[in-house]
Protein backbone atom coordinates (compact mmCIF):
# COMPACT_ATOMS: atom_id res chain seq x y z
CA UNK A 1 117.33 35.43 20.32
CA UNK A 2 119.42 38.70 21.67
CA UNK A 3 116.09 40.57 21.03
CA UNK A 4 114.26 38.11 23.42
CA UNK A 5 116.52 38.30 25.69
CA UNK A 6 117.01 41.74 26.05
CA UNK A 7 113.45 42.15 26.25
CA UNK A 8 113.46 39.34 29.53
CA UNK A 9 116.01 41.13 31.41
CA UNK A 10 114.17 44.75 30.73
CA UNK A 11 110.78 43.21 32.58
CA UNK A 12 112.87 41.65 35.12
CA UNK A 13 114.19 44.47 36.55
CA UNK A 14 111.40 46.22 36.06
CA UNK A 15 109.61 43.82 38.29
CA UNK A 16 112.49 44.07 40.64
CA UNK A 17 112.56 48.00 40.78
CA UNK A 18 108.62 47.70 41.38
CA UNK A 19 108.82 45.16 44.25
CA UNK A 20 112.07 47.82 45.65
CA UNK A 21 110.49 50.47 45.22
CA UNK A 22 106.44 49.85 46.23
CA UNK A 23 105.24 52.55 48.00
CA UNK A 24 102.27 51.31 49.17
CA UNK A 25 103.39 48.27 51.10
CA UNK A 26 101.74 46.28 53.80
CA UNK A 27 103.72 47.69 56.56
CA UNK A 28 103.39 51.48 55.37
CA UNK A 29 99.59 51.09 55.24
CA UNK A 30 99.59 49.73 58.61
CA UNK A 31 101.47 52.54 59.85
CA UNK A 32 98.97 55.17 58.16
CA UNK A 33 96.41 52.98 59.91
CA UNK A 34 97.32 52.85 63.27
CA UNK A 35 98.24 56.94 62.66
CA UNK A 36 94.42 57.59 61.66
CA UNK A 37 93.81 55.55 65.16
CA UNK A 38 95.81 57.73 67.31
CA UNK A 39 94.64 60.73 65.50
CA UNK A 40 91.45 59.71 65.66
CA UNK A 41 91.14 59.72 69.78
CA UNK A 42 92.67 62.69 69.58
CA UNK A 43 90.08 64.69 67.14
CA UNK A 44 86.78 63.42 68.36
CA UNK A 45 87.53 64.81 71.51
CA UNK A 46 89.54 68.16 70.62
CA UNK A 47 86.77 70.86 69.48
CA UNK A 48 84.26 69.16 72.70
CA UNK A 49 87.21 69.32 75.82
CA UNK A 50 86.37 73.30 75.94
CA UNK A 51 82.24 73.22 76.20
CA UNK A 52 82.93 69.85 78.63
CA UNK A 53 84.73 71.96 80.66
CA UNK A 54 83.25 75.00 80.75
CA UNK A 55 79.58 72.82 81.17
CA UNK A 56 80.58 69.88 83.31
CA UNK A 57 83.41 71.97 86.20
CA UNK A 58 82.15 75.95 85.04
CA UNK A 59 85.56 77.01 83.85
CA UNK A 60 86.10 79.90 82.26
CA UNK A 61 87.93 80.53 79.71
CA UNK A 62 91.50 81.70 80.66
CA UNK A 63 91.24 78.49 82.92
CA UNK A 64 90.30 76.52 80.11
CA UNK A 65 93.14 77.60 77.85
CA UNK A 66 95.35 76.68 81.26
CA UNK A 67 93.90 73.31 81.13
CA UNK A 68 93.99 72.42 77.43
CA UNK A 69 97.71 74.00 77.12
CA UNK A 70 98.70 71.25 79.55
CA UNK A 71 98.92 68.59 76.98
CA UNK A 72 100.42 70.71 74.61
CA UNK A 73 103.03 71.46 77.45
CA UNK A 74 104.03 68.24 78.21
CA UNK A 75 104.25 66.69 74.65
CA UNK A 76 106.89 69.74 74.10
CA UNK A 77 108.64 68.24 76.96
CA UNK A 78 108.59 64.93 76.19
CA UNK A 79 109.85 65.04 72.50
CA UNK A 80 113.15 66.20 72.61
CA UNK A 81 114.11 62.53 74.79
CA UNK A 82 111.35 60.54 72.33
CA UNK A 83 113.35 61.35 69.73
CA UNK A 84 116.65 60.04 71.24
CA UNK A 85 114.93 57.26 72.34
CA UNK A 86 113.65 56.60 68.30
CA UNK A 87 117.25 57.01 67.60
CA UNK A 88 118.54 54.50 69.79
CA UNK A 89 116.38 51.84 71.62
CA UNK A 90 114.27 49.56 69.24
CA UNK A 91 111.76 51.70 67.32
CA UNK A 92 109.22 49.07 67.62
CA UNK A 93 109.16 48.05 70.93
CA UNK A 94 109.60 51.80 72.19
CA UNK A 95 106.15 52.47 69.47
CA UNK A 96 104.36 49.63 71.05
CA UNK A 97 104.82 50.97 74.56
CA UNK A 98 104.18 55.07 73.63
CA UNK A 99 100.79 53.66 72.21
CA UNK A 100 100.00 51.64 75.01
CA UNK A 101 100.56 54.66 77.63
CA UNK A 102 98.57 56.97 75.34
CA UNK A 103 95.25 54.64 74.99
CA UNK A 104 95.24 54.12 78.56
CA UNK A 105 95.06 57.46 79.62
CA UNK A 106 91.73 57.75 78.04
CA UNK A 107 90.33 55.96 80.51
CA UNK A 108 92.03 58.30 83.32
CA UNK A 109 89.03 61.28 81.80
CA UNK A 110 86.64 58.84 83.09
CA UNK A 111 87.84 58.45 86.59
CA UNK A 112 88.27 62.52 87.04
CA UNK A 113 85.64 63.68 88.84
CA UNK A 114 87.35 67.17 89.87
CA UNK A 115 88.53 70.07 87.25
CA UNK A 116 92.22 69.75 89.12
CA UNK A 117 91.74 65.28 88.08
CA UNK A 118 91.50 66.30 84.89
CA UNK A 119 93.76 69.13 84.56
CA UNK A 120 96.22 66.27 85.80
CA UNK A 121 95.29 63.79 83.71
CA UNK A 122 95.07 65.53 80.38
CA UNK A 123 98.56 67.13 81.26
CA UNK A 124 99.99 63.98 81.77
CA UNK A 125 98.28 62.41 78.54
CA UNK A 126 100.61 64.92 76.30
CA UNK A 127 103.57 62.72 77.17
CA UNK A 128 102.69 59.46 75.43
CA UNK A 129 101.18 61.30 73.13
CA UNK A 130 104.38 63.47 72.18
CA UNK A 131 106.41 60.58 71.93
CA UNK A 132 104.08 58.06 70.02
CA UNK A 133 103.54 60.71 67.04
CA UNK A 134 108.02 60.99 67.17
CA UNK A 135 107.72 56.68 66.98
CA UNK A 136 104.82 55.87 64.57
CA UNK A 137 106.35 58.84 61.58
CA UNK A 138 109.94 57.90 62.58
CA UNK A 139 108.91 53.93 61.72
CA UNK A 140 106.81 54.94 58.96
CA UNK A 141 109.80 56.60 57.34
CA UNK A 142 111.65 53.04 58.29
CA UNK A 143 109.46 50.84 56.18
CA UNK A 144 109.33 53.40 52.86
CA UNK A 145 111.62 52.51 50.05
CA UNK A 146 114.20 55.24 50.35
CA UNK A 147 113.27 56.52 46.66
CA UNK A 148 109.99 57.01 47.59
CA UNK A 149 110.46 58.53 50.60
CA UNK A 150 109.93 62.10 49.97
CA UNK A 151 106.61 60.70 48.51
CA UNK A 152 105.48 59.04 51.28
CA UNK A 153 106.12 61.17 53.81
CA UNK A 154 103.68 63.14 52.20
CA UNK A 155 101.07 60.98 51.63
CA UNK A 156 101.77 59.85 55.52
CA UNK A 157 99.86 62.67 56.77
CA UNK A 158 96.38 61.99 54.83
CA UNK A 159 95.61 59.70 57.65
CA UNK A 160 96.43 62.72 60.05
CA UNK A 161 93.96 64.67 58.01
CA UNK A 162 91.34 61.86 57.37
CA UNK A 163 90.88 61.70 61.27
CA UNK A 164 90.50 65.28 61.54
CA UNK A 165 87.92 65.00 58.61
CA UNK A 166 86.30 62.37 60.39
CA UNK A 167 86.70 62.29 64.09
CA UNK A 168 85.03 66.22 65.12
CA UNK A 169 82.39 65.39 63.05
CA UNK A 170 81.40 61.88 64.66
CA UNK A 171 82.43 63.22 68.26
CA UNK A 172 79.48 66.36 67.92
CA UNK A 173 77.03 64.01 66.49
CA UNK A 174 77.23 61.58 68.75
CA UNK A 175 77.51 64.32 71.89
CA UNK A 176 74.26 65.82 70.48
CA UNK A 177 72.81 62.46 70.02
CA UNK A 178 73.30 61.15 73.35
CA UNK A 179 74.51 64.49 75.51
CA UNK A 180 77.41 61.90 76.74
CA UNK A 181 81.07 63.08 77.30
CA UNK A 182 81.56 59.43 78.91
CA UNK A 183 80.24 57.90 75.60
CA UNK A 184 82.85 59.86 73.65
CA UNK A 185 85.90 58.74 75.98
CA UNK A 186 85.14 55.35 76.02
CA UNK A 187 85.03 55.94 71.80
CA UNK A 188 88.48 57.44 72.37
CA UNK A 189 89.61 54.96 74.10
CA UNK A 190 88.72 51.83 72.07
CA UNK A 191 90.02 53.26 68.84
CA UNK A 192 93.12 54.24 70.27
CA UNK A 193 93.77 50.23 71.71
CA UNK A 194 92.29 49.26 67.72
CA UNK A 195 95.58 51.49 66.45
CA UNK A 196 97.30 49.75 68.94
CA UNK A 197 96.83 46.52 67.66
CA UNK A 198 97.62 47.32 64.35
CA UNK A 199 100.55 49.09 65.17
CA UNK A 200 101.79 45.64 66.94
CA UNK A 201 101.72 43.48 63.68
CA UNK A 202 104.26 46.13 61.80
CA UNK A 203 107.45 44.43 60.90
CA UNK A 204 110.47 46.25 61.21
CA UNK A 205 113.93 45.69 60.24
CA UNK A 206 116.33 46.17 63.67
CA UNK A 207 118.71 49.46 63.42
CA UNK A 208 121.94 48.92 64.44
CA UNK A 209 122.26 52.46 66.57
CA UNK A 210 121.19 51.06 69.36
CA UNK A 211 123.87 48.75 69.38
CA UNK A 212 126.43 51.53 69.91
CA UNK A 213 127.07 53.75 72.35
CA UNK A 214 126.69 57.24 71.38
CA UNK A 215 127.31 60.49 72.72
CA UNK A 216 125.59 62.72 74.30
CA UNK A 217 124.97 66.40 72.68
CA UNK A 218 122.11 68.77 72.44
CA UNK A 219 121.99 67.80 68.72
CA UNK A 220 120.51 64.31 69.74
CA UNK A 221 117.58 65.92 71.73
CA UNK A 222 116.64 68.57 69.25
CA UNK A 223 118.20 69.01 65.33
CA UNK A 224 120.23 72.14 65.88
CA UNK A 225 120.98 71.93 61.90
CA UNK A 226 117.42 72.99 61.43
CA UNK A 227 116.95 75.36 64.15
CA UNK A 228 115.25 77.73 62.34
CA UNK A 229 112.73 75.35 60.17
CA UNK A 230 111.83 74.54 63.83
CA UNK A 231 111.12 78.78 64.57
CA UNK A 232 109.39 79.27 61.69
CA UNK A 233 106.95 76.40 62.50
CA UNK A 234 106.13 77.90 65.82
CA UNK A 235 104.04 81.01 64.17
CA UNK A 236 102.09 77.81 62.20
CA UNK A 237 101.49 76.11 65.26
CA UNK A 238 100.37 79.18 66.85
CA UNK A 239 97.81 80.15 64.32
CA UNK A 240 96.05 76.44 64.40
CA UNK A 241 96.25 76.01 68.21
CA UNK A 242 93.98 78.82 68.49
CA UNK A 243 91.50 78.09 65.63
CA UNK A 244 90.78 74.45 66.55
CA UNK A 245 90.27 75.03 70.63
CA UNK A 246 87.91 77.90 70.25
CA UNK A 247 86.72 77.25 66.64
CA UNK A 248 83.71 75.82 68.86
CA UNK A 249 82.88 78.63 71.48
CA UNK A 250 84.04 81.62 68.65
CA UNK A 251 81.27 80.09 66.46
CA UNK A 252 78.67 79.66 68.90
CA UNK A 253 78.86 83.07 70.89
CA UNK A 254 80.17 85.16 67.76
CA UNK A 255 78.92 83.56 65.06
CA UNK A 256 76.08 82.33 66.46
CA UNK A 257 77.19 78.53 64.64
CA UNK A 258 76.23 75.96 66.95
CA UNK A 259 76.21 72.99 64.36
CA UNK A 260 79.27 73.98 61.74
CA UNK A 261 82.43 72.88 64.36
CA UNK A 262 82.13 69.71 62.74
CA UNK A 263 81.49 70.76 59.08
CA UNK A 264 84.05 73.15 59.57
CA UNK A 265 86.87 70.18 60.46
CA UNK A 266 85.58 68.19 57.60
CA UNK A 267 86.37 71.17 54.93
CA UNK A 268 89.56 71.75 56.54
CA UNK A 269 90.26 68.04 56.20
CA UNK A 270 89.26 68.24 52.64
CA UNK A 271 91.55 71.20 51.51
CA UNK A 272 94.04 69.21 53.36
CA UNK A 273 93.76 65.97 51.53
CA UNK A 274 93.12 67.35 48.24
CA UNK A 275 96.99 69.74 48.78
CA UNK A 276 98.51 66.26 50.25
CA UNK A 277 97.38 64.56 46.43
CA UNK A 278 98.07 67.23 44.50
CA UNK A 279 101.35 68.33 45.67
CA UNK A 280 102.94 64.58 45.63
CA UNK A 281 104.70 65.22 42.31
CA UNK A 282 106.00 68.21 43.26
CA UNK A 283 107.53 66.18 46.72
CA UNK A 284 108.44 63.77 44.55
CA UNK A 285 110.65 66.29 42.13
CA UNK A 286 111.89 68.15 45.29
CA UNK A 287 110.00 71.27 45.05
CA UNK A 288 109.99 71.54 48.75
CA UNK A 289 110.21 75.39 49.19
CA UNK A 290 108.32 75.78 46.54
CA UNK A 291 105.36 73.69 48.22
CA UNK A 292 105.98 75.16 51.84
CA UNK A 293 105.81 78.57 50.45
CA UNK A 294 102.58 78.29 48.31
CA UNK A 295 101.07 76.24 51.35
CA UNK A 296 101.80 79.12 53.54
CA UNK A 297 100.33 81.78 51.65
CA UNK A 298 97.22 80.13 51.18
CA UNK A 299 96.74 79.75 54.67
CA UNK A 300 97.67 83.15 55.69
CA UNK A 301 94.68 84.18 53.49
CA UNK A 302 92.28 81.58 54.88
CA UNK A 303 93.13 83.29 58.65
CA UNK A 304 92.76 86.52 57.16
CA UNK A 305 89.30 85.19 55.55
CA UNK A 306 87.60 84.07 58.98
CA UNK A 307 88.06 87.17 60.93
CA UNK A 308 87.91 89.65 58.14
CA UNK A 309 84.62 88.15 56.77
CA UNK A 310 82.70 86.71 59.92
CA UNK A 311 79.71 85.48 58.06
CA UNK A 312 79.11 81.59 56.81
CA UNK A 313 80.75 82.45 53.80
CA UNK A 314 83.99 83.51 55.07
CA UNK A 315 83.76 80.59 57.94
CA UNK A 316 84.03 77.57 55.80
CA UNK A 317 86.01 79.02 53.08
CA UNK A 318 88.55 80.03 54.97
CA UNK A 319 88.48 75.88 56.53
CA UNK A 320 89.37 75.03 52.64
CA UNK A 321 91.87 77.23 52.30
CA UNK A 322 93.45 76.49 55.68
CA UNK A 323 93.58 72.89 54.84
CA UNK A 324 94.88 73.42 51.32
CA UNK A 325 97.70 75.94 52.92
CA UNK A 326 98.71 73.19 55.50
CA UNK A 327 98.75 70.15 53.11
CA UNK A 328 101.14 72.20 50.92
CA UNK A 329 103.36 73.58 54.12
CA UNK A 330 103.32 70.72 56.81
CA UNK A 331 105.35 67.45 54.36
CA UNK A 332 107.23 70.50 53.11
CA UNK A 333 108.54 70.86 56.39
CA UNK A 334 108.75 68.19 57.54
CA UNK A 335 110.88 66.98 54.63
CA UNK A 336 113.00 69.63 54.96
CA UNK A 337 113.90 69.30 58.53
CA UNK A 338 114.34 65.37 57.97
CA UNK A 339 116.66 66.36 54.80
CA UNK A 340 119.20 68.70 56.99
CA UNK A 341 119.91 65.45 58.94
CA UNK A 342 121.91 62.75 59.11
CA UNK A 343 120.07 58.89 58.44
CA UNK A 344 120.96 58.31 62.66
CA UNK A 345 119.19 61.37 63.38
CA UNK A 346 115.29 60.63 61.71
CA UNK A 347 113.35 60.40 65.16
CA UNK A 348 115.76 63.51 66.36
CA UNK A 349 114.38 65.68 63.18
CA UNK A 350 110.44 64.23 63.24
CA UNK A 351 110.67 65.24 67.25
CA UNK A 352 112.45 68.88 65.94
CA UNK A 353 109.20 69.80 63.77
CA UNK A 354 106.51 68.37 66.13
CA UNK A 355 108.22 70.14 69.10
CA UNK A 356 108.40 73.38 66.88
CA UNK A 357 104.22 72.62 66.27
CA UNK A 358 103.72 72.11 69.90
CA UNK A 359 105.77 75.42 71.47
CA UNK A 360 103.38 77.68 68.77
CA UNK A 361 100.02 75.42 69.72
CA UNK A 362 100.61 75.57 73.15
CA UNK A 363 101.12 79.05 73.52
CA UNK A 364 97.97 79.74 71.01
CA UNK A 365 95.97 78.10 73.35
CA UNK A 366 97.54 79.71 76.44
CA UNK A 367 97.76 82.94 74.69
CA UNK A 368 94.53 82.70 72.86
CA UNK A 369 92.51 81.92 75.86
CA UNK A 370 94.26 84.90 77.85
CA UNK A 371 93.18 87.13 75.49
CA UNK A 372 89.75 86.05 74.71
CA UNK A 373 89.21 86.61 78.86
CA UNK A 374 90.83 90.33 78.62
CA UNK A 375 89.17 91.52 75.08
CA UNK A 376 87.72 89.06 73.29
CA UNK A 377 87.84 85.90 71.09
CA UNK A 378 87.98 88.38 67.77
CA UNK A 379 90.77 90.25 69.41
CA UNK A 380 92.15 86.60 69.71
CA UNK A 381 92.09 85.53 66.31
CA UNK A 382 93.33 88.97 64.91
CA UNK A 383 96.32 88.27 67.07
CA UNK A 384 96.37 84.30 64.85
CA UNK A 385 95.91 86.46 61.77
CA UNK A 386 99.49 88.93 62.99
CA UNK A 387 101.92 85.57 64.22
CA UNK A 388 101.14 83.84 61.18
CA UNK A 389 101.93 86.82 59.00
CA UNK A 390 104.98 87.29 60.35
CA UNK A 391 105.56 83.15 59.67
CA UNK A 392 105.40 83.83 56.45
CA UNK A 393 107.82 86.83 56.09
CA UNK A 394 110.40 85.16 57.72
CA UNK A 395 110.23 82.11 55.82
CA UNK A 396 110.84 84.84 52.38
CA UNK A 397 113.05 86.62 54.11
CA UNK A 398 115.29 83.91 55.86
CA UNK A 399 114.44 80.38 55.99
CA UNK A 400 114.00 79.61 52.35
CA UNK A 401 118.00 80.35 52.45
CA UNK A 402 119.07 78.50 55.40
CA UNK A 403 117.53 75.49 54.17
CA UNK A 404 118.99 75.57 50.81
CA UNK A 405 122.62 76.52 52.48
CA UNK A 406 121.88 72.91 54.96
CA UNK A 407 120.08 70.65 52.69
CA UNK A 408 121.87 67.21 52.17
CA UNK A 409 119.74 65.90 49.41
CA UNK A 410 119.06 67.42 46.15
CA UNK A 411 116.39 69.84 45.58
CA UNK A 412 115.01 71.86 42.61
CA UNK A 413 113.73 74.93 44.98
């Protein structure tokens, strides 16, 4: 009788620890959903915007970079506030309104009819867009069980990478199919209201924060605890904000590619979502600088691949290894920022680490395109090949330690 019922209580909480602890509830997978959305709009227009402006209002290419940077620009901006915002309004109702702003700014590349339209429009569109990405991960984290949340954070960003897999692909097939930019913005546009949609039937439960008053510092705008997690990600986002705005152009006036853009993505995407599955147990022991650092690596030897090797061989390689790198080093980050705050400060540390992204992709693109006008777009990515280098020796040299010195949870290494 005592062994029955010790066997009873054993599968009873092990049912209860199962329901607790599910990682894959209905509310996460929603989230990932309505992140592929977003993403999604975002991609299938991101290797095309150069060639539509340079074919559609004859830009050229320093102008281009000015145009494209905009976004970039703005979502920097925008962040540091989204993330107080996360922190103290209701999440849901400030996610709901982000997402509506960013799908309906799609439409606003239909009505430009003028180079300075759209350079006004696609500046503006980096707001929403800044602050939706700070919302939809800050909620995601919100409805994870907190033992799984290292996990999930993790697995969070396959639907980043799926719609990069994806999205470039569909968006050049279906320009070269029907030689329509219109076609692709309405696309844009009616995926990102799908997301939107999805993102509206998430159930959240109400933090109290925003029932308090709290006070004002620069540590509610930007995670000064992880200042230098947020440097070191600069050099990453440098590196990609040049490779995936003039991927496109390098490979069709260098390389001679005109068809591999989207083959290119889909590798990336691949080595991305592969490193995001494979490196979940090692998230899930706390091997975070051990999975930032390997990530890192990789990817500095994918950069090194594409310009040092400029053939089809070293082209879509070095998208596998990229994508492996990043899948290691971008939930490595990401965690670690997130683990150097407080629990009141999760929207303040997901809007440190994408405002760290957008400072280094913005000024790839600005700096990329400047330099691609003056020498050329080799001399470009050489320069992507030098930042992200140095990335990685500072990381070694200093950031592995200052992370270890801040980090509130426990870690292996």
């Amino acid at each position: 009788m005592k062994y029955k019922r010790s066997i009873t209580i054993f599968f009873r909480n092990f049912a209860a620890i199962m329901t607790q602890d599910k990682l894959w509830n209905a509310n996460y997978c929603k989230v990932m959903a309505a992140n592929f959305s977003l993403f999604f709009a975002f991609y299938v227009l991101t290797p095309l915007l150069p060639l539509y402006l340079s074919e559609h209002f004859g830009a050229t290419k320093d102008v281009i970079g000015m145009v494209l940077s905009g976004y970039t620009i703005t979502a920097l901006l925008v962040r540091p506030f989204s993330g107080y915002v996360v922190d103290t309004f209701p999440r849901k109702k400030v996610l709901l309104v982000c997402f509506t702003a960013f799908a309906i700014f799609f439409a606003g590349y239909l009505a430009a009819s003028t180079l300075l339209l759209f350079l006004i429009v696609r500046t503006l569109h980096g707001g929403p867009f800044g602050a939706l990405t700070v919302a939809n991960s800050t909620v995601a984290i919100d409805v994870l069980p907190s033992s799984r949340r290292t996990e999930g954070i993790g697995y969070y960003g396959l639907s980043n990478n799926l719609a990069m897999a994806i999205a470039p692909t569909i968006g050049i097939f279906v320009y070269q199919w029907s030689g329509s930019f219109e076609l692709l913005f309405w696309i844009a546009l009616a995926v990102a209201v799908g997301g939107l949609m999805v993102d509206s039937t998430v159930k959240v439960k109400p933090q109290t924060s925003h029932l308090k008053p709290q006070t004002l510092s620069w540590d509610r705008f930007f995670l000064l605890r992880g200042w230098l997690l947020g440097v070191n990600m600069v050099a990453f986002g440098f590196s990609f904000g040049v490779l995936s705005n003039y991927l496109a152009i390098y490979g069709k006036e260098v390389m001679g590619i005109t068809g591999g853009t989207g083959t290119y993505f889909m590798l990336c995407s691949v080595g991305l979502i592969l490193s995001r599955i494979q490196g979940g147990k090692a998230l899930r022991q706390g091997r975070l600088t051990h999975n930032a650092g390997s990530g890192m690596v990789i990817s500095f030897i994918g950069y090194t691949l594409f310009i040092l090797v400029p053939n089809m061989v070293g082209y879509y390689a070095s998208a596998l290894l990229i994508g492996l790198g990043n899948g290691h080093m971008w939930p490595a980050f990401q965690n670690m920022t997130i683990n150097v705050a407080s629990n009141n400060q999760r929207g303040t540390a997901n809007s440190t680490i994408l405002i760290s992204w957008d400072i280094g992709m913005g000024l790839g693109i600005l700096v990329g395109g400047v330099i691609a006008e003056l020498i050329s777009y080799g001399a470009a990515f050489w320069t992507v090949v030098l930042v992200n280098g140095a990335g990685v020796a500072l990381f070694f040299l200093a950031t592995k330690q200052f992370f270890l010195k801040r980090n509130l949870n426990e870690t292996v290494f």
